[in-house]
Protein backbone atom coordinates (compact mmCIF):
# COMPACT_ATOMS: atom_id res chain seq x y z
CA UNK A 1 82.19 112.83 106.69
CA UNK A 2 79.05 111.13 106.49
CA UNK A 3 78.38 107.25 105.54
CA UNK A 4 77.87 107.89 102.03
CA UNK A 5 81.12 109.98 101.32
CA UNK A 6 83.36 107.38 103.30
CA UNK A 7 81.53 104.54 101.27
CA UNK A 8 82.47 106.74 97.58
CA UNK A 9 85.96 107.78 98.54
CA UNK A 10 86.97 104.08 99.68
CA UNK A 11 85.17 102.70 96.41
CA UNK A 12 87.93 105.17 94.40
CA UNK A 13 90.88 104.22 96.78
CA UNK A 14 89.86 100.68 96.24
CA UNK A 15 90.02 101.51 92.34
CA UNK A 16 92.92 103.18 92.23
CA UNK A 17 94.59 100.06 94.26
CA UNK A 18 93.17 97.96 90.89
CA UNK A 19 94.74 99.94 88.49
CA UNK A 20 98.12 99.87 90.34
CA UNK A 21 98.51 96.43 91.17
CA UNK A 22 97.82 95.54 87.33
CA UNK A 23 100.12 98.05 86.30
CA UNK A 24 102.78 96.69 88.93
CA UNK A 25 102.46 93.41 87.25
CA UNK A 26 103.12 94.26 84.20
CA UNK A 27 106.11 96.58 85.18
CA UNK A 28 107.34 93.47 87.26
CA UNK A 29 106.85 91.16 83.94
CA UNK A 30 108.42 93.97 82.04
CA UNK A 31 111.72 93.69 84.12
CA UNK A 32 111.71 90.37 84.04
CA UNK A 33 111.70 89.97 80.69
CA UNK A 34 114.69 92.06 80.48
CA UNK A 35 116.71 90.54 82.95
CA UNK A 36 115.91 86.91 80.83
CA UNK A 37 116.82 88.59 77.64
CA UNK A 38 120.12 90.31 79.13
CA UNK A 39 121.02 87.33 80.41
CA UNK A 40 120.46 85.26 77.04
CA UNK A 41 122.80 87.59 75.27
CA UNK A 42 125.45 86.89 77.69
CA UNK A 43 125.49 89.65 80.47
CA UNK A 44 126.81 89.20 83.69
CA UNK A 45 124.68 88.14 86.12
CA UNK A 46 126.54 89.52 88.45
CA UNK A 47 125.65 93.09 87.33
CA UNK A 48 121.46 91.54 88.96
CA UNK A 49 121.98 92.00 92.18
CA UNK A 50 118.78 93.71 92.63
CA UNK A 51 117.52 90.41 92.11
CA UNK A 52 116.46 87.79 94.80
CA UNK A 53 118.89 85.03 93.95
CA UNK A 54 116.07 82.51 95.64
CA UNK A 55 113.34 84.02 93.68
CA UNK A 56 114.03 86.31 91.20
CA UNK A 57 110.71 87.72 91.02
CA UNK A 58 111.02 89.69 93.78
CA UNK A 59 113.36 92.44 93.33
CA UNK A 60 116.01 93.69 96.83
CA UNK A 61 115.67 97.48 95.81
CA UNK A 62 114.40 98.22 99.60
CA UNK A 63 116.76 96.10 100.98
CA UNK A 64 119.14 97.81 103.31
């Protein structure tokens, strides 16, 4: 791989790294927005616990 074609393909992986964390944002915003509203209508906020109690932006799916 010459200069050039490492300079192109780390242009497109630095695009494609763009386009994900925007769309990660707005997923995150998404869920949040759901948890608020499930919680406005009266869920259990037990049934969150995917949710950092701390900060509930930040979501314990990988959590072990």
């Amino acid at each position: 791989m010459n200069k050039q074609m490492y300079k192109e393909l780390l242009a497109e992986c630095m695009r494609k790294e763009s386009i994900l964390k925007k769309e990660n944002t707005k997923l995150r915003i998404a869920l949040c927005n759901l948890r608020d509203e499930y919680l406005n209508i009266g869920g259990d906020p037990k049934q969150l616990e995917l949710f950092d109690k701390d900060n509930p932006s930040q979501l314990n799916i990988f959590d072990d």
